[in-house]
Protein backbone atom coordinates (compact mmCIF):
# COMPACT_ATOMS: atom_id res chain seq x y z
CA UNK A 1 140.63 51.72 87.46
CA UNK A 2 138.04 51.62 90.01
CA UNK A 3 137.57 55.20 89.99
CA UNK A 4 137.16 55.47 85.85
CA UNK A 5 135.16 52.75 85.66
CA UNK A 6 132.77 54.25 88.68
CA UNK A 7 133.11 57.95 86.09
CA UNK A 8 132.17 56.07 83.81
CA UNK A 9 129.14 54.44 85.08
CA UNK A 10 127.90 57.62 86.56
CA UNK A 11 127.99 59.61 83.24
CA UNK A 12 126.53 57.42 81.37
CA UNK A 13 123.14 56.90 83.78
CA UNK A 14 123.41 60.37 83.51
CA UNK A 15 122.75 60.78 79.97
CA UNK A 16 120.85 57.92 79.84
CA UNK A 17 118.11 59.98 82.11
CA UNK A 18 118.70 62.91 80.34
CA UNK A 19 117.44 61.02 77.01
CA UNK A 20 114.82 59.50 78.15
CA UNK A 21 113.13 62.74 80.15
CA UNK A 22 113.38 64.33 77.08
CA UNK A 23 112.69 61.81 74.55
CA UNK A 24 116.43 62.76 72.85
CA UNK A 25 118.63 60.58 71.08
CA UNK A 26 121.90 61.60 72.51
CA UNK A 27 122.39 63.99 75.58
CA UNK A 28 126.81 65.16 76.49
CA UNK A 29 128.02 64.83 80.49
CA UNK A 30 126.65 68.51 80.77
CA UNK A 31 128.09 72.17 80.22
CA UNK A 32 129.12 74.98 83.04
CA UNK A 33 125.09 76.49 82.98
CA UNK A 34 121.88 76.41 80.78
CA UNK A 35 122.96 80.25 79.63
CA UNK A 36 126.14 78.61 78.47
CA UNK A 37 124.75 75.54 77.10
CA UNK A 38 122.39 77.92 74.95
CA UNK A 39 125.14 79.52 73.61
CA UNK A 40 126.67 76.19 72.58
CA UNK A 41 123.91 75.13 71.25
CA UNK A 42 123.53 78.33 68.86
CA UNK A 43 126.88 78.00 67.91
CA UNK A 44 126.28 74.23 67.12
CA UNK A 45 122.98 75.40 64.99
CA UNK A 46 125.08 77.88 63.14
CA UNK A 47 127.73 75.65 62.80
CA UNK A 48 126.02 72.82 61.36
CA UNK A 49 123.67 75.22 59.22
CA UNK A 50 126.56 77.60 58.09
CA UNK A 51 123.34 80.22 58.55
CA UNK A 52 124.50 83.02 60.82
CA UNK A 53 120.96 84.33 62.25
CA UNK A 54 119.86 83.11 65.55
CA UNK A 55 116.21 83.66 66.56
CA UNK A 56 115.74 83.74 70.66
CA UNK A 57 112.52 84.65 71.88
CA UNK A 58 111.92 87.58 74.05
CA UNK A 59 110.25 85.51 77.00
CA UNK A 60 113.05 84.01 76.93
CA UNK A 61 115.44 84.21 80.11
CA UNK A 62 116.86 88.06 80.24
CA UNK A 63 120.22 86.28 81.60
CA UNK A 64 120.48 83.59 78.70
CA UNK A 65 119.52 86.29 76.37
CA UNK A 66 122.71 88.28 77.57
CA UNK A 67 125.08 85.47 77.87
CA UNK A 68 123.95 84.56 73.89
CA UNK A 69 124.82 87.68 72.86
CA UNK A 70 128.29 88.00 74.79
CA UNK A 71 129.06 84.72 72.98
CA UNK A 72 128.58 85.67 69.29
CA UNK A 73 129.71 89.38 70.41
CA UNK A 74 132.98 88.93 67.61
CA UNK A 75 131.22 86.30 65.27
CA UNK A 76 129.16 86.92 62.23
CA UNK A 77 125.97 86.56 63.44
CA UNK A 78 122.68 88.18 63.77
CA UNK A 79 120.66 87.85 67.21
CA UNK A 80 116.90 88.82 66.68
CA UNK A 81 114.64 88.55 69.00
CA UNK A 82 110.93 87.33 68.79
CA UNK A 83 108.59 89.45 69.71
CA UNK A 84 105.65 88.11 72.38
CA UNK A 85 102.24 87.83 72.13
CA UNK A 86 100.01 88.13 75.02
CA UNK A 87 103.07 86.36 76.74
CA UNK A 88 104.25 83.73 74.46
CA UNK A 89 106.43 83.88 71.37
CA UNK A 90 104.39 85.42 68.70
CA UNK A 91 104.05 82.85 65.90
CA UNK A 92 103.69 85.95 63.79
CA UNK A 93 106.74 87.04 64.31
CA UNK A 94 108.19 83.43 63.23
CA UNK A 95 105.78 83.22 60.08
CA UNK A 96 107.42 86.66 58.61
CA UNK A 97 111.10 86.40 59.74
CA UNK A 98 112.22 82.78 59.57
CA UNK A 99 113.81 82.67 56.32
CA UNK A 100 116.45 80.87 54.29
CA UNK A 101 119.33 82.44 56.35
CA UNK A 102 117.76 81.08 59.77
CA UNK A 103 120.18 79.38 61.81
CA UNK A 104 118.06 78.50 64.98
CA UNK A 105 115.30 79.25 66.72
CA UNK A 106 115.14 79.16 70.85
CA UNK A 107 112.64 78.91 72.73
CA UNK A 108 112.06 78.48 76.41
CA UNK A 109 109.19 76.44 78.16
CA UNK A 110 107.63 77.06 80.51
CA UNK A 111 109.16 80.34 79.50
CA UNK A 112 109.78 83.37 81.95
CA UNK A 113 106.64 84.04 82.55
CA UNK A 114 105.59 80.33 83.21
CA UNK A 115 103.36 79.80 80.06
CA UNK A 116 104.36 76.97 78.31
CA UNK A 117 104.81 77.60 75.13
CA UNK A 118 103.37 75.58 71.83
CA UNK A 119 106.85 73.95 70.62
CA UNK A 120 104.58 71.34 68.31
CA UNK A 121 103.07 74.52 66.76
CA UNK A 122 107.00 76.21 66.50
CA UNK A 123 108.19 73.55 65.29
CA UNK A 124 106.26 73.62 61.88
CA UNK A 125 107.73 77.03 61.42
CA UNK A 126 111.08 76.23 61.39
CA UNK A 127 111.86 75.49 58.18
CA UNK A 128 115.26 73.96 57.71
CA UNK A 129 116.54 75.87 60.71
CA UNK A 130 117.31 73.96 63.87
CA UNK A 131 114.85 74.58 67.09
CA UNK A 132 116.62 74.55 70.02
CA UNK A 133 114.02 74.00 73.23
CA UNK A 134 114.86 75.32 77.04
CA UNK A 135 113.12 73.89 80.08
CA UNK A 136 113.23 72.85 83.20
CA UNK A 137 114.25 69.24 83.45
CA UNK A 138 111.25 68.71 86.01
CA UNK A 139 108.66 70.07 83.76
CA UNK A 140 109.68 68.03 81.06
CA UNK A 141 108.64 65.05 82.87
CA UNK A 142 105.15 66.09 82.91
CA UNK A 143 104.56 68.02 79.42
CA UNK A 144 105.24 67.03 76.06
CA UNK A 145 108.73 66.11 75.98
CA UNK A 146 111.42 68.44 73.38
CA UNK A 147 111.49 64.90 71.06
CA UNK A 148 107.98 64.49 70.76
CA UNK A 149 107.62 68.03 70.07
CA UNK A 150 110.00 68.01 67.09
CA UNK A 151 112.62 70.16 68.71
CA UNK A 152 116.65 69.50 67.52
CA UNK A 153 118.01 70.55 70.97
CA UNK A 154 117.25 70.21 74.59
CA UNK A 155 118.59 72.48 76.99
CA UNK A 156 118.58 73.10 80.70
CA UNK A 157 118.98 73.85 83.78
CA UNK A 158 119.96 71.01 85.87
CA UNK A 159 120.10 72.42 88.74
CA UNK A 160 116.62 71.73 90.33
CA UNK A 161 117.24 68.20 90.05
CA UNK A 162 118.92 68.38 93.28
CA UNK A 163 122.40 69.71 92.63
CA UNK A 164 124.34 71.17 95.62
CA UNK A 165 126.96 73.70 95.61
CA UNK A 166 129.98 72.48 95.31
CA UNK A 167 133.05 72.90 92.83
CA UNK A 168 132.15 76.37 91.92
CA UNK A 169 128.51 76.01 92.05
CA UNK A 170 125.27 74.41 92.06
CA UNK A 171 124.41 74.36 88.28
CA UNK A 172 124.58 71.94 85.20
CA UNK A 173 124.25 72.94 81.26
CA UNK A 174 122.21 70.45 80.62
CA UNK A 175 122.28 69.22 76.40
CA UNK A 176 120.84 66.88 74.60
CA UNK A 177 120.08 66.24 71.03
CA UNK A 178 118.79 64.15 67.92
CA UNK A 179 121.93 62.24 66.66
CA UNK A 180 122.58 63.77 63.63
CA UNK A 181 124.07 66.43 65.04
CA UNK A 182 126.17 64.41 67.42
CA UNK A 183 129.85 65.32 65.38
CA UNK A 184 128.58 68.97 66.83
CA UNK A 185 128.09 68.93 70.03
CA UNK A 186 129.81 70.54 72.53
């Protein structure tokens, strides 16, 4: 009992600091990698949508952006990517393509370039669509945080919060989201 109550504790102040960094309402104990947790966190958008196209921005991570399209590889489901302007995610691009079939939208910030990206500004875009934010967990403690941006889903890397390799790695799929989609995620 000691040991499950100790699990317990742990998890929980885990997800309790994952909330408030990132101004969520609910955050799970973590997934394998952020590449991983993006996927999940399409498949939740498209899942809780029933839309089947899912929007990823080209600054985002080249690895993520693989590891997205491995995972809907056999599913019905159309990956576009956003094109960039002068380094960011063209808001352009978003105006003209985000339609009624619009699953999610991801976007990554700072993104691979290190410009932080305008999530406020996304976020009016996405129409009934769910936008799904990626960042570093430290950065989020000093820019505007995913919940105050009016993004659905947080993901990350958790990683750089000090995680050392062990059991297979050094990385943690971070997730976190507003409640209403809590029955969805992973």
């Amino acid at each position: 009992p000691e040991v499950s109550q100790g699990t317990l504790q742990y998890l929980y102040e885990f997800q309790t600091m994952i909330c408030d960094l990132t101004d969520m309402e609910i955050a799970n104990a973590s997934l394998y990698d952020c590449a991983s947790a993006i996927a999940e966190a399409c498949s939740m958008a498209a899942s809780y949508t029933r839309k089947r196209k899912i929007f990823l921005s080209s600054m985002l991570n080249p690895s993520y952006i693989e590891v997205v399209k491995t995972y809907f590889s056999g599913r019905n489901a159309d990956i576009v990517l956003i094109d960039e302007d002068n380094g960011c995610t063209s808001m352009d691009f978003l105006k003209n393509n985000v339609d009624e079939d619009t699953a999610c939208i991801v976007v990554q910030s700072p993104n691979y370039y290190g410009i932080i990206e305008d999530m406020q500004n996304i976020s009016t875009i996405k129409n009934k669509s769910l936008l799904i934010c990626v960042s570093d967990p430290i950065s989020v403690s000093i820019l505007k945080s995913p919940g105050n941006s009016n993004c659905d889903v947080y993901v990350g890397e958790g990683q750089p919060l000090g995680n050392y390799m062990s059991l297979g790695g050094p990385y943690i799929g971070l997730f976190a989201s507003k409640m209403k989609y809590a029955r969805k995620m992973p």
